[in-house]
C-alpha atoms as a PDB file:
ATOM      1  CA  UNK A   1      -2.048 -16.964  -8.339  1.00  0.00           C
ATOM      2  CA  UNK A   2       0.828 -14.530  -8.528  1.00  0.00           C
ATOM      3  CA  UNK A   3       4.398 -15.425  -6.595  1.00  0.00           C
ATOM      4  CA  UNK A   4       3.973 -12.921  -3.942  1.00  0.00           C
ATOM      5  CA  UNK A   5       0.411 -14.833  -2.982  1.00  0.00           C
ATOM      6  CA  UNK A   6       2.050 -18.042  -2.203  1.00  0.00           C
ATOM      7  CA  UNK A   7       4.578 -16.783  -0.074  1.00  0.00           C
ATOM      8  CA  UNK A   8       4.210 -17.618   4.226  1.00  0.00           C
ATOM      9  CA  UNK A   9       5.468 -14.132   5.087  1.00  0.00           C
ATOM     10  CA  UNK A  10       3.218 -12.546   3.153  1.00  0.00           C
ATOM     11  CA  UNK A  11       0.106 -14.230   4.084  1.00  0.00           C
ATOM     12  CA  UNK A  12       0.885 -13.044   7.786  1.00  0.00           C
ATOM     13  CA  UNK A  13       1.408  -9.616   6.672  1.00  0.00           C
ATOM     14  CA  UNK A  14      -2.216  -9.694   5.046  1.00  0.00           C
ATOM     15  CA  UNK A  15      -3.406 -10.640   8.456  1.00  0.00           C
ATOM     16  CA  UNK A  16      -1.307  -8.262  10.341  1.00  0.00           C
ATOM     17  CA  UNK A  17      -2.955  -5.758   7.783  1.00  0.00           C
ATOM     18  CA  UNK A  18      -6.455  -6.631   8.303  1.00  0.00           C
ATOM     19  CA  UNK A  19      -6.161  -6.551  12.160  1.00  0.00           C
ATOM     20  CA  UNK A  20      -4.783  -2.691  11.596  1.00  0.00           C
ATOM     21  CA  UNK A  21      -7.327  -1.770   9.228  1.00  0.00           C
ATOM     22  CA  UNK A  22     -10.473  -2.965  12.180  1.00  0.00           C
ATOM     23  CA  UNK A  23      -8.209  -1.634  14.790  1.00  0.00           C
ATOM     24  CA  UNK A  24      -8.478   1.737  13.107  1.00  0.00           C
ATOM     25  CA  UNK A  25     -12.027   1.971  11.589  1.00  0.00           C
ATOM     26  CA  UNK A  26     -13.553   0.571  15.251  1.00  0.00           C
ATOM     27  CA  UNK A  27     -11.233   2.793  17.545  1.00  0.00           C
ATOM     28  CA  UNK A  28     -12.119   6.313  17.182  1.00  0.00           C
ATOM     29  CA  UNK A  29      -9.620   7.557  20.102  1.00  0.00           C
ATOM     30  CA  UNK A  30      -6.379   7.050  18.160  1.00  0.00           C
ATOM     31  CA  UNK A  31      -5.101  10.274  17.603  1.00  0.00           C
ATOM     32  CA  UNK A  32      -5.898  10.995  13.481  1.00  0.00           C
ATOM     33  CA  UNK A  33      -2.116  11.586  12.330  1.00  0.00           C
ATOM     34  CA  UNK A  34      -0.934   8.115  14.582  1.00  0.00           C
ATOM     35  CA  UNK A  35      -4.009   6.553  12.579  1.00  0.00           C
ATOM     36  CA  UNK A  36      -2.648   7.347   9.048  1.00  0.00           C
ATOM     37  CA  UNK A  37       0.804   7.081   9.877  1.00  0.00           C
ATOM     38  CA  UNK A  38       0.405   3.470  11.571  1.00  0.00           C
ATOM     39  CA  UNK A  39      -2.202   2.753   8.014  1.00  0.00           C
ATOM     40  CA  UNK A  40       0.485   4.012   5.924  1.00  0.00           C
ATOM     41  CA  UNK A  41       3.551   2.098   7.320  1.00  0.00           C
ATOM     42  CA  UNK A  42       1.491  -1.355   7.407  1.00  0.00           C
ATOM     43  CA  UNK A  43       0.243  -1.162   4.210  1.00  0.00           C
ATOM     44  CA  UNK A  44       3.723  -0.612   2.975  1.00  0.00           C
ATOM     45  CA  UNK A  45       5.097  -3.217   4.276  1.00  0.00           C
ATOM     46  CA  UNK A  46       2.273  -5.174   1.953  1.00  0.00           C
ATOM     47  CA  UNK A  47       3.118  -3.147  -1.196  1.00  0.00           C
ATOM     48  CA  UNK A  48       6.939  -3.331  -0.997  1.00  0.00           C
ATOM     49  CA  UNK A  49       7.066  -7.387  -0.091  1.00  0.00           C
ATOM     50  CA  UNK A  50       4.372  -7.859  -3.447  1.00  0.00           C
ATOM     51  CA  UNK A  51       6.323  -5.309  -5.882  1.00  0.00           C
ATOM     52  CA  UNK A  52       9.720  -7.002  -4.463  1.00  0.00           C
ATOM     53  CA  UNK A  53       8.440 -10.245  -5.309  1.00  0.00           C
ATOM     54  CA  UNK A  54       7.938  -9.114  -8.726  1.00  0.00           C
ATOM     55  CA  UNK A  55      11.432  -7.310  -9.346  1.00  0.00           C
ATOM     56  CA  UNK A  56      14.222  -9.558 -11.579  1.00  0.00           C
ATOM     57  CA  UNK A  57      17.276  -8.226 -10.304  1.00  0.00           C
ATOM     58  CA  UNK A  58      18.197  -9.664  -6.585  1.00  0.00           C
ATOM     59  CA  UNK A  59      19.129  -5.494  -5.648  1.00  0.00           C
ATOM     60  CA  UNK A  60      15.909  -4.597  -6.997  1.00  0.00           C
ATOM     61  CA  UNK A  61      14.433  -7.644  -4.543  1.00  0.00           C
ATOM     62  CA  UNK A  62      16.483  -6.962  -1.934  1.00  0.00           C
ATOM     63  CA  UNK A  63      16.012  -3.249  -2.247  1.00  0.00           C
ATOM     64  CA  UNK A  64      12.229  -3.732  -1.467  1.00  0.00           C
ATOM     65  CA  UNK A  65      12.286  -6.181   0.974  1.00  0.00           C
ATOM     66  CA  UNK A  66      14.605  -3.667   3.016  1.00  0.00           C
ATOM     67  CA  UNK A  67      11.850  -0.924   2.717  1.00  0.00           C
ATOM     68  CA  UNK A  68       9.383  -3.542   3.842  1.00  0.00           C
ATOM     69  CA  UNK A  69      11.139  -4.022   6.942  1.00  0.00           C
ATOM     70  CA  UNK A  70      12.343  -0.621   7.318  1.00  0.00           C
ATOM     71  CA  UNK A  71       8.292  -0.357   7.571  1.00  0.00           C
ATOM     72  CA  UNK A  72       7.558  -3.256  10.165  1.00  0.00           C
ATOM     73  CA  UNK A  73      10.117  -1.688  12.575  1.00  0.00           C
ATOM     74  CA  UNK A  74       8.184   1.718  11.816  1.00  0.00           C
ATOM     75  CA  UNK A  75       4.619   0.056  12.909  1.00  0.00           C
ATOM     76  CA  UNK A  76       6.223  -1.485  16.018  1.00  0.00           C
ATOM     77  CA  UNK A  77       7.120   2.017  16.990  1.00  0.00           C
ATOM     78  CA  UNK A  78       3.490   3.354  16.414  1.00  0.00           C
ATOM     79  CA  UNK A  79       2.299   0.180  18.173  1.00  0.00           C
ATOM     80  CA  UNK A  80       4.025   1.045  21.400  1.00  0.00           C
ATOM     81  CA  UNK A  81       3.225   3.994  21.690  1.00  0.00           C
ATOM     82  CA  UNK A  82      -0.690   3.010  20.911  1.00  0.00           C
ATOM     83  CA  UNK A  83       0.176   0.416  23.690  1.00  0.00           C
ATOM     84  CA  UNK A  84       1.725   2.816  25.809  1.00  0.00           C
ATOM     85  CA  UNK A  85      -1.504   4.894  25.324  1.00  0.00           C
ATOM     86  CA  UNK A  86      -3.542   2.174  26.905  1.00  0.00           C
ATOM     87  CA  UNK A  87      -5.372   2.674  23.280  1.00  0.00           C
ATOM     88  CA  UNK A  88      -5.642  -1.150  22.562  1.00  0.00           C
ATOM     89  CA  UNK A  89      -5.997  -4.225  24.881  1.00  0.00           C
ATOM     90  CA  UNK A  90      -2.755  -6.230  25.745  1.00  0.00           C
ATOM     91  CA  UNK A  91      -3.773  -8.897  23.585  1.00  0.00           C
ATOM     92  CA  UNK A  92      -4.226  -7.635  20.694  1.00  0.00           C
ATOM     93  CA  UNK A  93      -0.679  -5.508  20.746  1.00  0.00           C
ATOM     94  CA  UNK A  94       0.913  -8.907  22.047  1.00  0.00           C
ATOM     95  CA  UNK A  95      -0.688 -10.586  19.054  1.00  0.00           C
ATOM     96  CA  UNK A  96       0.443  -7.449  16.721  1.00  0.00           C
ATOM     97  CA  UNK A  97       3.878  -7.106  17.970  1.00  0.00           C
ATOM     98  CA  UNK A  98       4.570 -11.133  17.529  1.00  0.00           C
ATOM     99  CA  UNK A  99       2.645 -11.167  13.943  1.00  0.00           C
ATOM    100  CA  UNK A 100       5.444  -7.784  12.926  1.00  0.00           C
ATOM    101  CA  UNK A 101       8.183  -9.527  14.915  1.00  0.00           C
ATOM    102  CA  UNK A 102       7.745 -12.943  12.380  1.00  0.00           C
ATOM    103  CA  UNK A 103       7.602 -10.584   9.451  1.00  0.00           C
ATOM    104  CA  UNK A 104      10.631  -8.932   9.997  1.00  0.00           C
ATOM    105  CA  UNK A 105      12.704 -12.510  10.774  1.00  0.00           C
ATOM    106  CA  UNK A 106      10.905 -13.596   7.546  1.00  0.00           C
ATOM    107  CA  UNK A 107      11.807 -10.727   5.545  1.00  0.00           C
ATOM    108  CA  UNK A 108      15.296 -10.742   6.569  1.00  0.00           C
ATOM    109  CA  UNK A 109      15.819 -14.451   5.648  1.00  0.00           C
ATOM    110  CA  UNK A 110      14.275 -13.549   2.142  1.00  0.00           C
ATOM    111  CA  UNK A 111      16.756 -10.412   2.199  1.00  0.00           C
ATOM    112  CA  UNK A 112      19.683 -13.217   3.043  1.00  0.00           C
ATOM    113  CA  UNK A 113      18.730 -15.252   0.614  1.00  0.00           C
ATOM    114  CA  UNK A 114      19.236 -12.713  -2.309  1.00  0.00           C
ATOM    115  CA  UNK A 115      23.231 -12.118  -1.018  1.00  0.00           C
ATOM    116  CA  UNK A 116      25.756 -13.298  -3.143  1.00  0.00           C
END
């Protein structure tokens, strides 16, 4: 098992990723560019938490883990406005907004803990 598997925050970004991914393949009346854009910005979150794990250098860490973030916030905003579209259900952008909101607290602490 590779670092990046073992870690709490990135377990719940796998699951925030997997709700997307259904979200998107079952809901046809998401406009196309909000589809690929809101695919795009999860997954990154994913890829830049796993590849940040994997740096040596704490700036190298750190400089990953602010992407990932930078990406969280960036699906939130795509989220509302899904929301906002009445394109979802309430409790599945309630669940998706709280799963993004413990990422970001999570990736921050990871961020603080790489400060000297």
């Amino acid at each position: 098992m590779f670092d990046f598997e073992k870690l709490d925050v990135y377990q719940i970004v796998k699951n925030q990723n997997l709700k997307v991914l259904s979200i998107l393949k079952s809901n046809k009346s998401i406009d196309p560019y909000l589809m690929d854009q809101w695919k795009r910005a999860s997954l990154s979150i994913l890829f830049n938490l796993a590849e940040g794990t994997g740096r040596m250098a704490e700036a190298d860490k750190r400089h990953f883990l602010t992407i990932a973030r930078g990406s969280v916030y960036e699906s939130v905003a795509i989220l509302g406005l899904i929301n906002d579209l009445k394109l979802i259900p309430e409790k599945e952008f309630t669940d998706l907004y709280n799963g993004y909101e413990s990422c970001s607290k999570m990736l921050l602490a990871m961020y603080r803990s790489y400060m000297k």
